[in-house]
Protein backbone atom coordinates (compact mmCIF):
# COMPACT_ATOMS: atom_id res chain seq x y z
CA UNK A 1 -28.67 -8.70 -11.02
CA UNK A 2 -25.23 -9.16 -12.77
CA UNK A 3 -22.92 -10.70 -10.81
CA UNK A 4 -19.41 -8.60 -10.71
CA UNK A 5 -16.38 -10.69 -12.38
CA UNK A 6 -13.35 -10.09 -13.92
CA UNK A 7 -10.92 -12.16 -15.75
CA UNK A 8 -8.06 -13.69 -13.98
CA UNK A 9 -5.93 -17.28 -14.63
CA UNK A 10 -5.76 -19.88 -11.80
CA UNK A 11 -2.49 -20.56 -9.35
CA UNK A 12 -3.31 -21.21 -6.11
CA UNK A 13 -1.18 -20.80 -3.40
CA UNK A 14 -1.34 -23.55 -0.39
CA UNK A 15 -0.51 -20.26 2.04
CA UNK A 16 -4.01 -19.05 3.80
CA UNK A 17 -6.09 -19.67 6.65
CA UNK A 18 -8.44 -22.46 6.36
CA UNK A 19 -11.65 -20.79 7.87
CA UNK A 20 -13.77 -18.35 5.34
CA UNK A 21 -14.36 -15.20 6.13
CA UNK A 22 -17.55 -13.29 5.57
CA UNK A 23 -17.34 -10.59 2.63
CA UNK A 24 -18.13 -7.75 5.55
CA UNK A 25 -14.84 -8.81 6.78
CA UNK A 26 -12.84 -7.47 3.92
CA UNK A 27 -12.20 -3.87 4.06
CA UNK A 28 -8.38 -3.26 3.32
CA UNK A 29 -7.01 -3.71 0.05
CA UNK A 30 -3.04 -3.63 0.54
CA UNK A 31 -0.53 -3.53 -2.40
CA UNK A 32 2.85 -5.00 -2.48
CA UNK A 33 5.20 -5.34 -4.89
CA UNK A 34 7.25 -8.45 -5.13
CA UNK A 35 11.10 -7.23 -4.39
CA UNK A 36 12.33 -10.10 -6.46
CA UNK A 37 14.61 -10.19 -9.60
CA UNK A 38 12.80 -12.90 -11.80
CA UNK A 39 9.30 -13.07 -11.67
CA UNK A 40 8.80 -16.23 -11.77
CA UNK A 41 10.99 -16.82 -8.66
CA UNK A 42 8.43 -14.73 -7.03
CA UNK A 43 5.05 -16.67 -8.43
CA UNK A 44 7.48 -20.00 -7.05
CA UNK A 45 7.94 -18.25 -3.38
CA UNK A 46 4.17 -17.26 -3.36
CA UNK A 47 3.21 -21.08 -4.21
CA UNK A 48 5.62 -22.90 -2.23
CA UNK A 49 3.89 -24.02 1.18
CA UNK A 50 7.72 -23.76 2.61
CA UNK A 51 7.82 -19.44 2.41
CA UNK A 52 4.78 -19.31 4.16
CA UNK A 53 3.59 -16.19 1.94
CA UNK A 54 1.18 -15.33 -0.53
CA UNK A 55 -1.53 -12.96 -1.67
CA UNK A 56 -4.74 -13.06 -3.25
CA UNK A 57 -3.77 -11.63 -6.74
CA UNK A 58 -0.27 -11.46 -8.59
CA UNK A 59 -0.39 -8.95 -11.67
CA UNK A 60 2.24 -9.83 -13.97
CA UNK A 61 4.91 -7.81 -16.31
CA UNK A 62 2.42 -8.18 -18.97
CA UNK A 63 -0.36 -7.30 -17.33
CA UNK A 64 -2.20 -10.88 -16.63
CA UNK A 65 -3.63 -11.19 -13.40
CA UNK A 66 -3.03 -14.40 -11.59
CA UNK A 67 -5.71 -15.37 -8.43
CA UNK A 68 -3.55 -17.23 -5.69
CA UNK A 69 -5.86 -17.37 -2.58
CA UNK A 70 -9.44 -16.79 -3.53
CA UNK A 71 -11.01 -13.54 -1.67
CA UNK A 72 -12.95 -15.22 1.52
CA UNK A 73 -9.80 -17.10 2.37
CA UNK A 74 -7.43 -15.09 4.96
CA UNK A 75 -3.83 -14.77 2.23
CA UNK A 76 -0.69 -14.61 4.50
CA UNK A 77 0.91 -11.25 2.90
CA UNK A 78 0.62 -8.20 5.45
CA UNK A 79 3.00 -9.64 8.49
CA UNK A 80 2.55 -7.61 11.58
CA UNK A 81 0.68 -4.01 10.79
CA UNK A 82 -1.75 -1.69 11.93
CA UNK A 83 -3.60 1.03 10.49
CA UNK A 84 -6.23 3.18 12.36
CA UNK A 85 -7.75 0.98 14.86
CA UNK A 86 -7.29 -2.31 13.08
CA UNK A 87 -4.08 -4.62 14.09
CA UNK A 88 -2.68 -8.03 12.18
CA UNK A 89 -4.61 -6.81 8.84
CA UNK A 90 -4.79 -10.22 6.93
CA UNK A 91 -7.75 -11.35 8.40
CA UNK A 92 -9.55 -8.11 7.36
CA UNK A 93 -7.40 -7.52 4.10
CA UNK A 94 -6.67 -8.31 0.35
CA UNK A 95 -3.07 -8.36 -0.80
CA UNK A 96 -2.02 -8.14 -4.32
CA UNK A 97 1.59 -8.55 -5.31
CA UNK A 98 2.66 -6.78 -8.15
CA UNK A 99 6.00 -8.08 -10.21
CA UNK A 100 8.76 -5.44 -9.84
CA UNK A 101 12.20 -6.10 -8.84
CA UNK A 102 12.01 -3.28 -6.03
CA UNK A 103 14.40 -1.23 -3.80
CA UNK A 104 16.80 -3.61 -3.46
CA UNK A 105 17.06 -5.02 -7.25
CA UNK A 106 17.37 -1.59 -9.65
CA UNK A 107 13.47 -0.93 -8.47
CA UNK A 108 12.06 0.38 -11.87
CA UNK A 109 8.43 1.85 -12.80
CA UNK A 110 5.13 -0.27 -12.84
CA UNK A 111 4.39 -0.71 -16.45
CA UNK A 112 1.47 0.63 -18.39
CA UNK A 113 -0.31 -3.07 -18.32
CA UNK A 114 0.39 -3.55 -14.79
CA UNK A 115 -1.32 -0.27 -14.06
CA UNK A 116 -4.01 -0.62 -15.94
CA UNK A 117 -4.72 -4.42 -14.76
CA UNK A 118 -4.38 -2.79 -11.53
CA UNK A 119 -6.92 -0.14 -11.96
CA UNK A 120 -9.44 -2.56 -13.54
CA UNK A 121 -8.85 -4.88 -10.24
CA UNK A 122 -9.11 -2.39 -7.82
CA UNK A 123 -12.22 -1.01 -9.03
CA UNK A 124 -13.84 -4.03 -9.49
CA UNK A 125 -12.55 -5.10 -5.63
CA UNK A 126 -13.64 -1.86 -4.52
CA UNK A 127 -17.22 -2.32 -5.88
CA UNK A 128 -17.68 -6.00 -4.31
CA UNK A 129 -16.69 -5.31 -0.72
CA UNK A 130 -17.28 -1.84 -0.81
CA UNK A 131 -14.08 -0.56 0.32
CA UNK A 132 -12.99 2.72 1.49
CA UNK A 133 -11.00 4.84 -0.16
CA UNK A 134 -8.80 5.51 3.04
CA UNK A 135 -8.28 1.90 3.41
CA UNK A 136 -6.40 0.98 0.02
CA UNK A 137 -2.69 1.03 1.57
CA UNK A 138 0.86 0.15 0.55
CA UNK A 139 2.52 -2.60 2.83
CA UNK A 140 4.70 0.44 3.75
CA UNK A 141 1.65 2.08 5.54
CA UNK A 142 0.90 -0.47 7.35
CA UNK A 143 4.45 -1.66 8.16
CA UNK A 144 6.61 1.48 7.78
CA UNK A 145 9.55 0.30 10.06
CA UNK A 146 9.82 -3.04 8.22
CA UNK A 147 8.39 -2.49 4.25
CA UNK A 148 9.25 -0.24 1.51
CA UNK A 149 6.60 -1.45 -1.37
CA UNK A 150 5.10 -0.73 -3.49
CA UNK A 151 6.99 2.32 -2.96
CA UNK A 152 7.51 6.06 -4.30
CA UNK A 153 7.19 5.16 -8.28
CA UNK A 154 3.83 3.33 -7.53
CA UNK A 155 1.32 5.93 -9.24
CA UNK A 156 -1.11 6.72 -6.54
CA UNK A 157 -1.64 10.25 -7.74
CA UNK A 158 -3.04 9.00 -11.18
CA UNK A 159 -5.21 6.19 -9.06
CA UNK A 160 -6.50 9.13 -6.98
CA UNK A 161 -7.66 10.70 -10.11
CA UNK A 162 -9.92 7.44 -11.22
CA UNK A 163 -11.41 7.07 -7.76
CA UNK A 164 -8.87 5.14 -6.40
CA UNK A 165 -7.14 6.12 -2.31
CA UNK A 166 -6.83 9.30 -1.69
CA UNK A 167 -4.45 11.65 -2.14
CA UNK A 168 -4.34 16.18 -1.95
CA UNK A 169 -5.34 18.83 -4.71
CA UNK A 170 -2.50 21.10 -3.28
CA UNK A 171 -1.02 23.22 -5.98
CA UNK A 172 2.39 22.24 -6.97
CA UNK A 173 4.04 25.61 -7.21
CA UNK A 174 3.04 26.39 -3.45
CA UNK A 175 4.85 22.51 -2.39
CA UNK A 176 7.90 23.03 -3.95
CA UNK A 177 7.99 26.90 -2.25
CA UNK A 178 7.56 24.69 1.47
CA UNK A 179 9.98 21.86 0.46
CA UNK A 180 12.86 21.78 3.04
CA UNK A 181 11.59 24.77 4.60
CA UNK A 182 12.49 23.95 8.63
CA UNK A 183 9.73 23.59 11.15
CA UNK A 184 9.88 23.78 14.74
CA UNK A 185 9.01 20.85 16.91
CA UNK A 186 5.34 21.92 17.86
CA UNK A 187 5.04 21.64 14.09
CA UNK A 188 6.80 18.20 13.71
CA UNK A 189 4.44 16.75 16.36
CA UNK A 190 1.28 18.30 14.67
CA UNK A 191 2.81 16.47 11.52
CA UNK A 192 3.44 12.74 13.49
CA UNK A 193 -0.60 13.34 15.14
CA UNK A 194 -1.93 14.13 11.63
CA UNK A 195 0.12 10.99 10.05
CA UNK A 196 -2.11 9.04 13.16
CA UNK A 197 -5.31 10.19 12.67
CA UNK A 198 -4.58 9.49 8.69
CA UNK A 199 -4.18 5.96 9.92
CA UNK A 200 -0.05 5.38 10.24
CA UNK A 201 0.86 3.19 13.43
CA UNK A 202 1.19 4.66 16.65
CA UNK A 203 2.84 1.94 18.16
CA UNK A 204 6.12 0.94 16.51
CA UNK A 205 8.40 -0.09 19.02
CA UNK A 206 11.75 2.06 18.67
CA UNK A 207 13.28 4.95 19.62
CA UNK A 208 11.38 8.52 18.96
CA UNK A 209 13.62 10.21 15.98
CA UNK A 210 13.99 7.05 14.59
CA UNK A 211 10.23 6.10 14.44
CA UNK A 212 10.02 10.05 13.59
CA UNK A 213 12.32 9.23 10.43
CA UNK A 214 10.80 6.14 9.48
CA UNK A 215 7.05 6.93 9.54
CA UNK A 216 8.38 10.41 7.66
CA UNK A 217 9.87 8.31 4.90
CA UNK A 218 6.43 5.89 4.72
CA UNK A 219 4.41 9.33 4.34
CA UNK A 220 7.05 10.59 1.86
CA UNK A 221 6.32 7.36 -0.70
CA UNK A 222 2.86 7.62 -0.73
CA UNK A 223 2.07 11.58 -0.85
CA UNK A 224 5.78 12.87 -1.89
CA UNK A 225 7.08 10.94 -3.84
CA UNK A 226 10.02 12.49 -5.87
CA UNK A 227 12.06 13.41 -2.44
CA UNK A 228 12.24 10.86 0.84
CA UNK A 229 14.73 11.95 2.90
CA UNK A 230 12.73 11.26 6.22
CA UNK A 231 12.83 15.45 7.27
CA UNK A 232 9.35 17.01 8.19
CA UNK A 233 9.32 20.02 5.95
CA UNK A 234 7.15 22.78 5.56
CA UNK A 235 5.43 20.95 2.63
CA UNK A 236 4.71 17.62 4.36
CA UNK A 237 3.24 19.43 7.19
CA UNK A 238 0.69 21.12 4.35
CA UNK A 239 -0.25 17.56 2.72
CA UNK A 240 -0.50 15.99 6.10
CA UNK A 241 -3.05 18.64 6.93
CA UNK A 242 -4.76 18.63 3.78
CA UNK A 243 -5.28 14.68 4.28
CA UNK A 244 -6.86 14.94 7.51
CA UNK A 245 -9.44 17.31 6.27
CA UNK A 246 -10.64 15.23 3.01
């Protein structure tokens, strides 16, 4: 039997848990990007046993694929999350960072190479630890009140189309009739129990229109991404309840 590989360079990080894991363990792959101006500042914070952080794989501007924690050690990248039933997600979880200046430096598109370094390492992750497709996340899923990343110009719909997440097969024209359309508030909590049973925490800690807005906005970079303004609509009700039944 061949054993599954793919080509990455060498840059450990001092920032993981000491005790391996089993492979069964592993069944989130979460993707970041690094929010950072220079990436090589980011590379430094991921190394440096100071910033407490890291991942298991950094993809580059370029495309190169760096492997900071190796995959049976528990990286320190997802903070406090939750998604489904599972809570504290780096001890079940691989994080990869990808370079990008994000929301907060001129945030800018993924390039081609980092997409399709991405696409070759998610496969290739997906077909080792046989991961789920509903359980390849952004931080922001997991973390919606605290994380943006990798946020809305991350391509998930393209991913979706090679086997990658998930995502809906909702025609277009009938979206953009439902977008900003009002809804009543039975519909708004169908909406906020559909986001749970998708997987989106439950148990964020503040007050209800503002967890309403923020878990809104989390749904809105992942499934609609050219318009996060943090209103239910008409047309995020319709995704939401496509997702539940895929």
């Amino acid at each position: 039997m061949r054993k599954l590989s793919i080509n990455t360079t060498l840059n450990y990080s001092p920032n993981f848990d000491k005790n391996k894991r089993k492979p069964k363990e592993i069944k989130f792959l979460i993707l970041h990007y690094t929010g950072m101006k220079k990436e090589k500042d980011a590379i430094k914070k991921l190394t440096n046993e100071k910033s407490k952080v890291s991942c298991h794989y950094f993809i580059k501007n370029n495309g190169e694929i760096l492997t900071l924690v190796p995959d049976l050690y528990t990286a320190w990248h997802a903070g406090i999350s939750s998604w489904k039933n599972f809570k504290f997600l780096n001890k079940n979880s691989i994080g990869i960072e990808i370079s990008n200046p994000g929301h907060e430096n001129f945030y800018k598109k993924f390039s081609k190479k980092q997409i399709n370094s991405i696409l070759s390492l998610i496969l290739f992750l997906i077909k080792k630890y046989k991961i789920k497709k509903d359980f390849i996340l952004g931080h922001s899923d997991i973390a919606p009140e605290r994380k943006k990343d990798p946020g809305e110009k991350f391509p998930w719909k393209y991913l979706f189309k090679k086997k990658i997440g998930i995502w809906h097969n909702l025609d277009e024209r009938k979206l953009i009739k439902n977008r900003n359309k009002k809804i009543n508030n039975l519909q708004k909590n169908i909406f906020i129990q559909n986001l749970h049973k998708i997987g989106y925490p439950s148990d964020l800690r503040i007050k209800k229109y503002k967890y309403s807005k923020i878990l809104t906005k989390a749904f809105q970079r992942r499934f609609r991404q050219d318009l996060i303004n943090g209103v239910i609509d008409q047309e995020c009700l319709l995704i939401s309840e496509k997702l539940i039944n895929i």
